[in-house]
Every structure is written in C-alpha cells, then in structure tokens.
Protein backbone atom coordinates (compact mmCIF):
# COMPACT_ATOMS: atom_id res chain seq x y z
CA UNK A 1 13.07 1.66 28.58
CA UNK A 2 12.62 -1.89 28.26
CA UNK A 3 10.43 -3.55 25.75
CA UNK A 4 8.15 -5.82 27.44
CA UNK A 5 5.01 -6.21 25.80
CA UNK A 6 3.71 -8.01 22.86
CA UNK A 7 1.13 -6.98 20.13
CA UNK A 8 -0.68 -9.65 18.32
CA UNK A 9 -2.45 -7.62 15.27
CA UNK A 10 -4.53 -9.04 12.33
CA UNK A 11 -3.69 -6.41 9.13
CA UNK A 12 -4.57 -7.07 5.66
CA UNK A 13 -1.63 -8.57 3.94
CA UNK A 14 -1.45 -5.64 1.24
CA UNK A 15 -2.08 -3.17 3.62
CA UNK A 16 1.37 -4.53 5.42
CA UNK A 17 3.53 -5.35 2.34
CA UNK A 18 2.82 -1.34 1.39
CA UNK A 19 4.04 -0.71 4.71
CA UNK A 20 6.55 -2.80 4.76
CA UNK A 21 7.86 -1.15 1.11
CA UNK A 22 7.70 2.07 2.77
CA UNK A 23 9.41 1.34 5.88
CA UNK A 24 11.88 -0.97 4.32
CA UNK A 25 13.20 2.36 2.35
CA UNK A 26 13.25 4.72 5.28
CA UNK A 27 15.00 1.75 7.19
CA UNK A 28 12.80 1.67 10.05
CA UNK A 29 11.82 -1.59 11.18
CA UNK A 30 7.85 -2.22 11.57
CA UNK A 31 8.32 -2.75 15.04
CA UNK A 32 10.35 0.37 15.57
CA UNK A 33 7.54 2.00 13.60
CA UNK A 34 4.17 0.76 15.90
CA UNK A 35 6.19 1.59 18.69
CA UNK A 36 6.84 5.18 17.39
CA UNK A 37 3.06 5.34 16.07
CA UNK A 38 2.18 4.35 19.85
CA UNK A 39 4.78 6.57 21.46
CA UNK A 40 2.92 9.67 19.37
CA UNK A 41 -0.67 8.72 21.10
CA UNK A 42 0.91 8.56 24.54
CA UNK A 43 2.64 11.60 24.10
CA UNK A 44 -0.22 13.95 22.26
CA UNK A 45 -3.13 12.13 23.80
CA UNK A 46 -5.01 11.43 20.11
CA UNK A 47 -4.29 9.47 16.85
CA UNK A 48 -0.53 11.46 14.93
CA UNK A 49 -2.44 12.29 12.27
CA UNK A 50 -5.96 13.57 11.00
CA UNK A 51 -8.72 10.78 10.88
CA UNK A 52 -11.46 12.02 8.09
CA UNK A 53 -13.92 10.87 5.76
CA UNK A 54 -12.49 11.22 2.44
CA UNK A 55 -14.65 14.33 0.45
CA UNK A 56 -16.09 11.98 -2.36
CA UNK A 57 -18.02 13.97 -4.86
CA UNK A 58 -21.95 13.64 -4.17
CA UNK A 59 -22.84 11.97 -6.85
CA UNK A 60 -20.76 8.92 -5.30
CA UNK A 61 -21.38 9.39 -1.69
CA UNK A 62 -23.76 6.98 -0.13
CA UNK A 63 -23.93 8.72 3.01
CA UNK A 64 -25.72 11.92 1.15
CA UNK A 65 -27.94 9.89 -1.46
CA UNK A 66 -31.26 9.20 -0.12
CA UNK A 67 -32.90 5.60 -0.64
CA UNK A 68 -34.42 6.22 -4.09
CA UNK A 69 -31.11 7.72 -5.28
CA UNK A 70 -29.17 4.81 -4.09
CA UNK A 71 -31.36 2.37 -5.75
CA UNK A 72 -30.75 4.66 -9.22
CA UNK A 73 -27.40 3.79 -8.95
CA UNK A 74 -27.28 -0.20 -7.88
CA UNK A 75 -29.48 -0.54 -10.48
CA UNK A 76 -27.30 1.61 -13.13
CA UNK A 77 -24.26 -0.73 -11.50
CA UNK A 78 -26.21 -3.51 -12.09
CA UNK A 79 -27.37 -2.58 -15.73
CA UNK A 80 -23.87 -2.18 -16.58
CA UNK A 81 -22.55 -5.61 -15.25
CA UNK A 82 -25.29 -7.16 -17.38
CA UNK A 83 -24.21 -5.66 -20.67
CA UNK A 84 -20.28 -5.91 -19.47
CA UNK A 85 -20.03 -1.62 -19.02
CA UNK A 86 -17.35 -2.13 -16.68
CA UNK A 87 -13.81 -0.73 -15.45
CA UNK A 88 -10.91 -3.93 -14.37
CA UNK A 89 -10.78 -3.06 -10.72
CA UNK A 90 -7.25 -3.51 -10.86
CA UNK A 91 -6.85 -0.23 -13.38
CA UNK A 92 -9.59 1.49 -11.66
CA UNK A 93 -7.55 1.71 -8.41
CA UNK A 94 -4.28 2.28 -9.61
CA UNK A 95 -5.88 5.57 -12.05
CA UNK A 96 -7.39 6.44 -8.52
CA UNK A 97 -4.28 6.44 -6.85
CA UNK A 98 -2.52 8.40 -9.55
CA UNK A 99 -5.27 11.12 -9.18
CA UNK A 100 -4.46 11.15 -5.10
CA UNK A 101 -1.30 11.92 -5.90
C-alpha cells in the first residue's frame, strides 16, 4: 500500500531523541515506527499497549491527598527551598529511572 499521507506532530525534543536512540538500535526508522504504532490501533481497535496512571505511593499522590494535606506538603516543599533541602533534578530523575528499572 502506498504511503500517502503526512503527519505533522509537535513532540518534546527529549522525548524524540530517546526514541530516536531506541529506534536507531533496533534499525527501524521513526517513520516506519508511527506507521507500525498506527497500523496496531487500526488493527486491534485501541492504543498497543496499556495506558495507566503510574501507582505512586500515597504519600506523593495528589489525586488522594485532600486540600489540607496538599497544602502540608507545598508548604514542606516550600520550607525546604528556603533553607536549600533540596535534590538536583537532574540526579533525582536519573535515581528514579534506575529504580523503574
């Protein structure tokens, strides 16, 4: 079948250059790879692959503090700004990603 359509997408550009890494060793083309992602959905009728919420521990979970609760912890996260109690983002992510793994 002949390729006739175009996608114009906006992606964050770290969000594609992970892709890219990924695809780039598998040797699949990003292209070949949509098309494939789209192919699945046309063939199964819903998204290839399980679409959750992550299971974050309560005590980090906005969605189950109540109001009082959340404004504990802005102001805690505040608090700790102020007096420079703080984690480099940077290393906090890539620990987090080591834990997924």
């Amino acid at each position: 079948m002949e390729k006739t359509a175009t996608l114009n997408i906006r992606v964050n550009p770290d969000t594609k250059k992970r892709a890219e890494d990924v695809l780039s060793l598998l040797g699949i083309p990003m292209s070949t790879a949509i098309d494939m992602y789209l192919r699945q959905i046309g063939m199964t009728g819903s998204i290839p692959f399980p679409v959750t919420v992550p299971n974050f521990p309560k005590e980090i979970n906005m969605g189950c503090m109540n109001e009082e609760e959340l404004h504990q912890k802005l102001e805690k996260g505040c608090q700790d700004a102020v007096s420079d109690n703080v984690t480099n983002a940077v290393q906090a992510f890539e620990e987090f990603r080591k834990a997924e793994k």
